[in-house]
C-alpha atoms as a PDB file:
ATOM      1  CA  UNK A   1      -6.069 -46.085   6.575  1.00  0.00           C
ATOM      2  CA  UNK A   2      -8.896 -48.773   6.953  1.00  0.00           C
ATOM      3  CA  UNK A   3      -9.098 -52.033   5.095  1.00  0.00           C
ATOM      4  CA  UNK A   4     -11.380 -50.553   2.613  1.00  0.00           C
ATOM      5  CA  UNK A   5      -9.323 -47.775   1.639  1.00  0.00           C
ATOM      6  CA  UNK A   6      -6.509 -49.816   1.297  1.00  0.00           C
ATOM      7  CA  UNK A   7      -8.160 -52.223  -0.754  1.00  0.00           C
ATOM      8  CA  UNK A   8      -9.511 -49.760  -2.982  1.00  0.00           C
ATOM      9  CA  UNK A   9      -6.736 -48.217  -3.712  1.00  0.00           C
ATOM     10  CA  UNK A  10      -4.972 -51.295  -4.327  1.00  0.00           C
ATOM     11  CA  UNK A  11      -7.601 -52.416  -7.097  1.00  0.00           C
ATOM     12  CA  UNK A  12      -7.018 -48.659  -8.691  1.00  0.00           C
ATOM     13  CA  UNK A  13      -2.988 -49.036  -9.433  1.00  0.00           C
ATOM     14  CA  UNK A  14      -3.245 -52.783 -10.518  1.00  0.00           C
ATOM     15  CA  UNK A  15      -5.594 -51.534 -13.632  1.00  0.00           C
ATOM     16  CA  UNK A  16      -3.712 -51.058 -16.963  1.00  0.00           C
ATOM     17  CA  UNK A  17      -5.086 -47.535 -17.140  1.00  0.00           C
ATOM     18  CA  UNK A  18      -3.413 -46.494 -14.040  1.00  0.00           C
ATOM     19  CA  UNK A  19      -0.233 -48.458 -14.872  1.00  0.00           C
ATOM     20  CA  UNK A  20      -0.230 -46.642 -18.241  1.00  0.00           C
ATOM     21  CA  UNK A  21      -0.822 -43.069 -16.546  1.00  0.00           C
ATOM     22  CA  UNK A  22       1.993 -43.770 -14.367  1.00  0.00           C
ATOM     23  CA  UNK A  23       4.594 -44.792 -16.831  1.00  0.00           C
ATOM     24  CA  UNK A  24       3.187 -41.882 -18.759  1.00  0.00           C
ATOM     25  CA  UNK A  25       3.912 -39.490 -15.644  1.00  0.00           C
ATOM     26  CA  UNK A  26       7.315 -40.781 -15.807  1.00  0.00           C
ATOM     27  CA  UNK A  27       7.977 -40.059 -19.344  1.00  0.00           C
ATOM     28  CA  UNK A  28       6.322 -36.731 -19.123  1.00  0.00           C
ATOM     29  CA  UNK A  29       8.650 -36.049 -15.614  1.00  0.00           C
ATOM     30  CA  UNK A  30      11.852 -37.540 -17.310  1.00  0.00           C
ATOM     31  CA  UNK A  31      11.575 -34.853 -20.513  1.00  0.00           C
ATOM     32  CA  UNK A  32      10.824 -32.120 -18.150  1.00  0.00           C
ATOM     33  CA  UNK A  33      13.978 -33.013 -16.270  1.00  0.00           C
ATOM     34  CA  UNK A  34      15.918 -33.309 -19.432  1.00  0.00           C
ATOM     35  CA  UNK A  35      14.249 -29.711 -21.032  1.00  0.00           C
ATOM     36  CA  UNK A  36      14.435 -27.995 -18.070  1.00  0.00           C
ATOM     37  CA  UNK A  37      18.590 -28.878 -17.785  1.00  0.00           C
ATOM     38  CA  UNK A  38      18.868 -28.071 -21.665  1.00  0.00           C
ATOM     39  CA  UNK A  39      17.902 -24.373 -20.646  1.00  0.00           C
ATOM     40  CA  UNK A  40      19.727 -24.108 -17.482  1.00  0.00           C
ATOM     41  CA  UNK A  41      23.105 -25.112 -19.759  1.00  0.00           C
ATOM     42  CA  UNK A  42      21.837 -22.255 -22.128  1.00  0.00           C
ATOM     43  CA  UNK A  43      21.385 -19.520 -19.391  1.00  0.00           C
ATOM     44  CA  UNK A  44      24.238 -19.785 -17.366  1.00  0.00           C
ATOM     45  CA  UNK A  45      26.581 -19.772 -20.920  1.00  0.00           C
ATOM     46  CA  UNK A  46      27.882 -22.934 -19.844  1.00  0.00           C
ATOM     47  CA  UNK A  47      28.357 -26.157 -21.556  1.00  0.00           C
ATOM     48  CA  UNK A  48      25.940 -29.884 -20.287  1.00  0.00           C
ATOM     49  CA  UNK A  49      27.777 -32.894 -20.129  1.00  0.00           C
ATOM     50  CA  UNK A  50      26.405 -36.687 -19.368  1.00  0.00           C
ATOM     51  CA  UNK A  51      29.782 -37.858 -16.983  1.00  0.00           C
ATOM     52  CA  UNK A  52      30.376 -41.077 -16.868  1.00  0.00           C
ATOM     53  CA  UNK A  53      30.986 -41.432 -13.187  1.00  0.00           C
ATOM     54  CA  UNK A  54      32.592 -45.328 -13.407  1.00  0.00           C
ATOM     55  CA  UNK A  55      29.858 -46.197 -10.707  1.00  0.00           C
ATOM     56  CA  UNK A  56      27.698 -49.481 -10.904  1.00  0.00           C
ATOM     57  CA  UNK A  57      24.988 -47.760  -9.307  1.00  0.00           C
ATOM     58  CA  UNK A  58      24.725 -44.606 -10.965  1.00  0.00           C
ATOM     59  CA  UNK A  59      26.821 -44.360 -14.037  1.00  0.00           C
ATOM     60  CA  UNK A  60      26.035 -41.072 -15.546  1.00  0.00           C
ATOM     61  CA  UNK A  61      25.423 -37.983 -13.805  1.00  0.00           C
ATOM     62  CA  UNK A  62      24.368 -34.831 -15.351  1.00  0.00           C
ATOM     63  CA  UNK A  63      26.968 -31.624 -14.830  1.00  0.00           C
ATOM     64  CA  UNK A  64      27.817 -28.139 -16.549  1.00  0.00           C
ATOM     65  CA  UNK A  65      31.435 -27.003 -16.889  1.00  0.00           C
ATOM     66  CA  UNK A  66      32.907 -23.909 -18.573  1.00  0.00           C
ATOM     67  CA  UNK A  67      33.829 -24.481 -22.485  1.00  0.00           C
ATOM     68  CA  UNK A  68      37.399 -24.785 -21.337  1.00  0.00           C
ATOM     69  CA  UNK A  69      36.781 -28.180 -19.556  1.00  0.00           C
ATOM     70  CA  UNK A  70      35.056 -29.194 -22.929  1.00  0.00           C
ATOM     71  CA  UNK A  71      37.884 -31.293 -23.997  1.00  0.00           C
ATOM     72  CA  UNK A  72      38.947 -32.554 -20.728  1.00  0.00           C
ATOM     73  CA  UNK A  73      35.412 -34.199 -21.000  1.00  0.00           C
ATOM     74  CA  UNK A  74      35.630 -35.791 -24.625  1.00  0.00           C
ATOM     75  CA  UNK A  75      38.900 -37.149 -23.366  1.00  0.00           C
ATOM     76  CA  UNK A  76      36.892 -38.815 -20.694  1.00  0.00           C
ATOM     77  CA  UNK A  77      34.396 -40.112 -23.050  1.00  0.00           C
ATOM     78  CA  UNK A  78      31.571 -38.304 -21.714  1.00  0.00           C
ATOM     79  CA  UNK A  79      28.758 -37.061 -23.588  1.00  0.00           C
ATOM     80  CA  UNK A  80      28.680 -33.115 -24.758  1.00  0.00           C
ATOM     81  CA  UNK A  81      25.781 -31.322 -24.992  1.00  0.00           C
ATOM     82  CA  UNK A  82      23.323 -34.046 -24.836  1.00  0.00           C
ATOM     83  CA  UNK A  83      19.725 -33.654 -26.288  1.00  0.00           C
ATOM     84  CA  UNK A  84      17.638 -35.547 -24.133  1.00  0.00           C
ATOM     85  CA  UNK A  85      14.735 -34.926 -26.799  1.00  0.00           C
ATOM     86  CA  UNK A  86      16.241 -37.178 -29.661  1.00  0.00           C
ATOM     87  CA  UNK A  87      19.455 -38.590 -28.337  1.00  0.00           C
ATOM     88  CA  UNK A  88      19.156 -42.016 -28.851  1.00  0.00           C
ATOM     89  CA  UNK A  89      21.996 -42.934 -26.384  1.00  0.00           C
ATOM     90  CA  UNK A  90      20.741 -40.160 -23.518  1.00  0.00           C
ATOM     91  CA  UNK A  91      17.084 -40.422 -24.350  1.00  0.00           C
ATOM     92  CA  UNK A  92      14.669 -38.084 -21.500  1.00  0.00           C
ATOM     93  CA  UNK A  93      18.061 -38.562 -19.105  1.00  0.00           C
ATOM     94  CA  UNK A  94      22.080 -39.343 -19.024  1.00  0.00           C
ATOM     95  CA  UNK A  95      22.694 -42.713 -19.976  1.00  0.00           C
ATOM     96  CA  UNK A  96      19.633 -43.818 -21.322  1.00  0.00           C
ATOM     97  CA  UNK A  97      20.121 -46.224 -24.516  1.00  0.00           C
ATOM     98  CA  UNK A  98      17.236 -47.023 -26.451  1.00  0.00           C
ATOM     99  CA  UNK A  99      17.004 -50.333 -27.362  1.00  0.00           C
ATOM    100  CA  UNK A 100      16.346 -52.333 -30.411  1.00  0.00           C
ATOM    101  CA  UNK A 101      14.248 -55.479 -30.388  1.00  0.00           C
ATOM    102  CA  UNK A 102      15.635 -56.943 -33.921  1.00  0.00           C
ATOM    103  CA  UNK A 103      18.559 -56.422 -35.768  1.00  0.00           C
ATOM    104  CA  UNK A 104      16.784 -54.904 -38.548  1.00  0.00           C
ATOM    105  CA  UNK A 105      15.246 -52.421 -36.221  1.00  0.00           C
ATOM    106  CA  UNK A 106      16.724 -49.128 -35.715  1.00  0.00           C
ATOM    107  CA  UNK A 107      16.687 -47.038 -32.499  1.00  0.00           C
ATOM    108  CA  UNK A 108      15.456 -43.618 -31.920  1.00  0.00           C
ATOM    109  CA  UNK A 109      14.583 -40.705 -29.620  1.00  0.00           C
ATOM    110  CA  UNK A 110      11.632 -38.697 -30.162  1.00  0.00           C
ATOM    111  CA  UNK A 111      10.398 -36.219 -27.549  1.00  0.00           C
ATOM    112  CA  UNK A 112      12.441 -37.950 -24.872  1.00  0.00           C
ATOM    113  CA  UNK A 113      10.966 -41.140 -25.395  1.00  0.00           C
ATOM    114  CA  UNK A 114      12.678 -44.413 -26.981  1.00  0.00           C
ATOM    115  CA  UNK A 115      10.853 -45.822 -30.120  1.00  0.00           C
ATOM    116  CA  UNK A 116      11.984 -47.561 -33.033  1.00  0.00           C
ATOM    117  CA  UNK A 117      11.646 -47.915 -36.762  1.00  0.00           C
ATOM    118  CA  UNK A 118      12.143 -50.697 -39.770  1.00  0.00           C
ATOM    119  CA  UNK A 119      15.558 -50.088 -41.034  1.00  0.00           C
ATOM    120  CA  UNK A 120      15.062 -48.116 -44.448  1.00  0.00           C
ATOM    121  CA  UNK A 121      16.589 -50.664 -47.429  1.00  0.00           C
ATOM    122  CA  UNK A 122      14.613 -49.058 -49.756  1.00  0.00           C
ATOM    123  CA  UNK A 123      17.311 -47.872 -51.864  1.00  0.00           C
ATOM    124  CA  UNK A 124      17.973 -50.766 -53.094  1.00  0.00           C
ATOM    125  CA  UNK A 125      14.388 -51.682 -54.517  1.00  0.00           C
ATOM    126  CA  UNK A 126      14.353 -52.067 -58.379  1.00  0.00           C
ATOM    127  CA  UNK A 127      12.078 -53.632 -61.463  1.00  0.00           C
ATOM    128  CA  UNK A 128      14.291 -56.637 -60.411  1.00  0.00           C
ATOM    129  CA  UNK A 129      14.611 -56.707 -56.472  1.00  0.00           C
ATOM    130  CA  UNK A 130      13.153 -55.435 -53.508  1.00  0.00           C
ATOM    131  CA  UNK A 131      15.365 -54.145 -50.470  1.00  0.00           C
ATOM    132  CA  UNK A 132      15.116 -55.878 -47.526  1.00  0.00           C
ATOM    133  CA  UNK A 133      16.683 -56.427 -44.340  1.00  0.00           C
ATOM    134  CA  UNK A 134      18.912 -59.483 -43.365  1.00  0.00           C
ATOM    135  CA  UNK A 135      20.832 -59.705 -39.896  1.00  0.00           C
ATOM    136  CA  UNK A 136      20.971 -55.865 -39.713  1.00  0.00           C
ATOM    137  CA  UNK A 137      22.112 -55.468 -43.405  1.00  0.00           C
ATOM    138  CA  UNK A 138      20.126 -54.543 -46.755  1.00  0.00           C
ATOM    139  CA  UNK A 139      20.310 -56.729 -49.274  1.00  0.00           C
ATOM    140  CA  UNK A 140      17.956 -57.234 -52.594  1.00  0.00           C
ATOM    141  CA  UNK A 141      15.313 -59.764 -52.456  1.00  0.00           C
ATOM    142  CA  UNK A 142      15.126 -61.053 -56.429  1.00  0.00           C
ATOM    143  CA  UNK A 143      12.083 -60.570 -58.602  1.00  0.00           C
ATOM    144  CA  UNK A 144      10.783 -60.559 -61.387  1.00  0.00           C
ATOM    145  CA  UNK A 145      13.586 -63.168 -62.786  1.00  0.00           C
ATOM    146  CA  UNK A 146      14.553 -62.947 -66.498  1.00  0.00           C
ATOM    147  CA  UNK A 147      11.996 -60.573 -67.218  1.00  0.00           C
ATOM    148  CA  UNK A 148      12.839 -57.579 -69.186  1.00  0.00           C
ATOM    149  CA  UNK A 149      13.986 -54.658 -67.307  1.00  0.00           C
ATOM    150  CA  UNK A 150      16.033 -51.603 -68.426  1.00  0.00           C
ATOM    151  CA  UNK A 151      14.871 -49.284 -71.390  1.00  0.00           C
ATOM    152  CA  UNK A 152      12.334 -50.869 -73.932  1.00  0.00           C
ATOM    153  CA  UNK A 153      14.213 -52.883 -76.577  1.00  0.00           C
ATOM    154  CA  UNK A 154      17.410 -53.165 -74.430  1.00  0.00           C
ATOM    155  CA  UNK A 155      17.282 -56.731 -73.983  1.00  0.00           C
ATOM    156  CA  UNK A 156      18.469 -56.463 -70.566  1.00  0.00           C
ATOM    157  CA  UNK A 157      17.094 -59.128 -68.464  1.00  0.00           C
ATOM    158  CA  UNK A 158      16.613 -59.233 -64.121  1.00  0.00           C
ATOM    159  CA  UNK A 159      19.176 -61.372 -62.853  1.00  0.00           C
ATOM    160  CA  UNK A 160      19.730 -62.402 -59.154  1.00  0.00           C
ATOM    161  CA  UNK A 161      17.659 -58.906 -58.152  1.00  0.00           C
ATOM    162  CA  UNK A 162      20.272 -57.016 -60.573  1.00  0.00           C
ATOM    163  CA  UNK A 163      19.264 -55.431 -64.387  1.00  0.00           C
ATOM    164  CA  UNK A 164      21.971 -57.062 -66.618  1.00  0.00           C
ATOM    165  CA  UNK A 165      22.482 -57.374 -70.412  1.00  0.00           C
ATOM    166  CA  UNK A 166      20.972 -60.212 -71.720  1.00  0.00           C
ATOM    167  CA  UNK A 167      24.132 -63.199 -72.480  1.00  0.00           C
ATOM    168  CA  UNK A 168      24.104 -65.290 -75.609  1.00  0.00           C
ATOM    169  CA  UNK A 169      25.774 -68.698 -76.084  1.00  0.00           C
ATOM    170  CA  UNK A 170      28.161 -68.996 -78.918  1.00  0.00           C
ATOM    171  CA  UNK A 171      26.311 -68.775 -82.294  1.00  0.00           C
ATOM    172  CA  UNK A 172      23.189 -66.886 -80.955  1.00  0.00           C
ATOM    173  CA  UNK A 173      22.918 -63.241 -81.553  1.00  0.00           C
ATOM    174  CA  UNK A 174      20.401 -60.862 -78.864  1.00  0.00           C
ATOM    175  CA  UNK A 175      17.598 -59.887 -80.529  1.00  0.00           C
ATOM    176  CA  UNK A 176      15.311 -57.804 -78.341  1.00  0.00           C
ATOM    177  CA  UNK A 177      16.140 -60.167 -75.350  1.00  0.00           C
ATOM    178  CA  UNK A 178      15.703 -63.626 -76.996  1.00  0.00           C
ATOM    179  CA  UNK A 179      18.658 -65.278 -77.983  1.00  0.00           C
ATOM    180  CA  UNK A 180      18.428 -66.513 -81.962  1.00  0.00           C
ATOM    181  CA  UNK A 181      20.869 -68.570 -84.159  1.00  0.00           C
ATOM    182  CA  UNK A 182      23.123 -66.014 -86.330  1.00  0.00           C
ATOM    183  CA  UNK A 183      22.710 -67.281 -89.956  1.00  0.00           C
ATOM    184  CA  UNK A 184      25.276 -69.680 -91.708  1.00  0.00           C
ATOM    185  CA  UNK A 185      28.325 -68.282 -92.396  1.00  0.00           C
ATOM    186  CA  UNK A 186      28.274 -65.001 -90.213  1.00  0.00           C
ATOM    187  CA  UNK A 187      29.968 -64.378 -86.967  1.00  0.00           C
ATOM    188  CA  UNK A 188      29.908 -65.871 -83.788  1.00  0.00           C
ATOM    189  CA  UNK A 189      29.684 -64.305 -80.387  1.00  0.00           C
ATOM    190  CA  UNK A 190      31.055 -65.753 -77.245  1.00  0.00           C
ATOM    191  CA  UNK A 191      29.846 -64.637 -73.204  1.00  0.00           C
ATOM    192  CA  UNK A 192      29.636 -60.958 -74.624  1.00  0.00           C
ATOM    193  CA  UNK A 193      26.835 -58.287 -75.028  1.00  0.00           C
ATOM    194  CA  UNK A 194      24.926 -58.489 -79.353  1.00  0.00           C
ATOM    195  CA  UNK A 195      27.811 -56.970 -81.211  1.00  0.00           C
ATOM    196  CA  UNK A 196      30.684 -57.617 -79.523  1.00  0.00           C
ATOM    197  CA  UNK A 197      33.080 -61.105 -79.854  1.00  0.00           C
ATOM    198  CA  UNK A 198      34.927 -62.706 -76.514  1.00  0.00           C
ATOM    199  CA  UNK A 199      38.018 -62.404 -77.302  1.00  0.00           C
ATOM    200  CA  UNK A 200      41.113 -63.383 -75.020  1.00  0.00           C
ATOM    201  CA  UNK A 201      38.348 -62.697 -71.970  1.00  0.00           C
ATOM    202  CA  UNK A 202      37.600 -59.029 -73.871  1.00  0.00           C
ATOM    203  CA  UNK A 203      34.206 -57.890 -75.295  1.00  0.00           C
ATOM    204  CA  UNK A 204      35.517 -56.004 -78.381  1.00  0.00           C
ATOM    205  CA  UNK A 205      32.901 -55.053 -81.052  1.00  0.00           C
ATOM    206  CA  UNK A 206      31.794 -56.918 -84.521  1.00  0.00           C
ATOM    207  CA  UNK A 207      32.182 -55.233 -87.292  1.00  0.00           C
ATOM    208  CA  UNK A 208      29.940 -58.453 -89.948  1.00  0.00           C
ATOM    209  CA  UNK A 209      27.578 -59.398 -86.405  1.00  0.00           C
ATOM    210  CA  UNK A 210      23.959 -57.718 -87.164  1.00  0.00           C
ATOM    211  CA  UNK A 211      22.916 -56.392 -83.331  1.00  0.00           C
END
């Protein structure tokens, strides 16, 4: 090959476009390999297993036994049955693990290829808190603090991302979420819900307490 060949072609594979059209030959190679051993399995009635092969070099090497050696290979803690198309642990080929580049980031396989998604704390999203993520766990993100929330006239107030009844001091009575003096001479109400009296560390209802 002469120098201007070489140098050609040398320009050619540094260019992102042919750097992405290789890494997208490998993809497209690496689920062909992994659909075309899916069918094999199928036709020959017998059973694909990623076996862990305790080698630093190769790891994982793609066999297919009879259905008696089945459990022989979950004792062995090799995978059964693998689908390379959305198996997150043996994505396109044995042994491949997605990653994750954030805790709250979770892992998938799609076509043979690794991607990943948000993870889904929706859930928990309320009048009075919005899911979110936090080290890998979902937990409610307050709003909307000691607003009304709940069914109209409840009283209920958001508190700390959570829909709560609304707590009156001693002498005040819940009136459509505002706390107001009871009048002279008529009950009072402890740490409890309108209509009910602390008593002992018990909510137990008022029978004179106007709700």
């Amino acid at each position: 090959m002469d120098d201007q060949r070489f140098d050609s072609l040398t320009r050619r594979f540094a260019s992102p476009s042919t750097r992405r059209g290789v890494l997208g030959g490998l993809l497209a190679g690496a689920m062909a390999i992994g659909g075309r051993r899916t069918a094999s399995a199928a036709k020959s009635g017998k059973i694909g297993v990623c076996h862990a092969t305790g080698s630093a070099s190769k790891p994982y090497t793609y066999i297919e036994v009879s259905q008696s050696a089945v459990s022989a290979h979950l004792a062995h803690g090799d995978a059964i049955a693998p689908d390379f198309a959305t198996d997150a642990s043996n994505c396109g080929d044995c042994g491949v693990v997605c990653p994750t580049s954030d805790a709250c980031m979770v892992a998938s396989c799609m076509q043979g290829q690794c991607t990943e998604a948000p993870l889904d704390c929706s859930s928990l999203t309320s009048t009075c808190g919005i899911g979110v993520c936090s080290e890998g766990t979902c937990t409610i993100s307050p709003r909307n603090e000691d607003h009304c929330c709940g069914e109209a006239g409840s009283g209920n107030r958001c508190t700390a991302g959570v829909c709560t009844p609304y707590l009156c001091d001693a002498g005040f009575q819940n009136v459509g979420g505002i706390c107001v003096p009871y009048p002279p001479g008529e009950c009072m109400v402890g740490l409890c819900e309108c209509g009910f009296e602390d008593v002992g560390g018990i909510c137990v209802p008022l029978e004179s307490c106007i709700a």
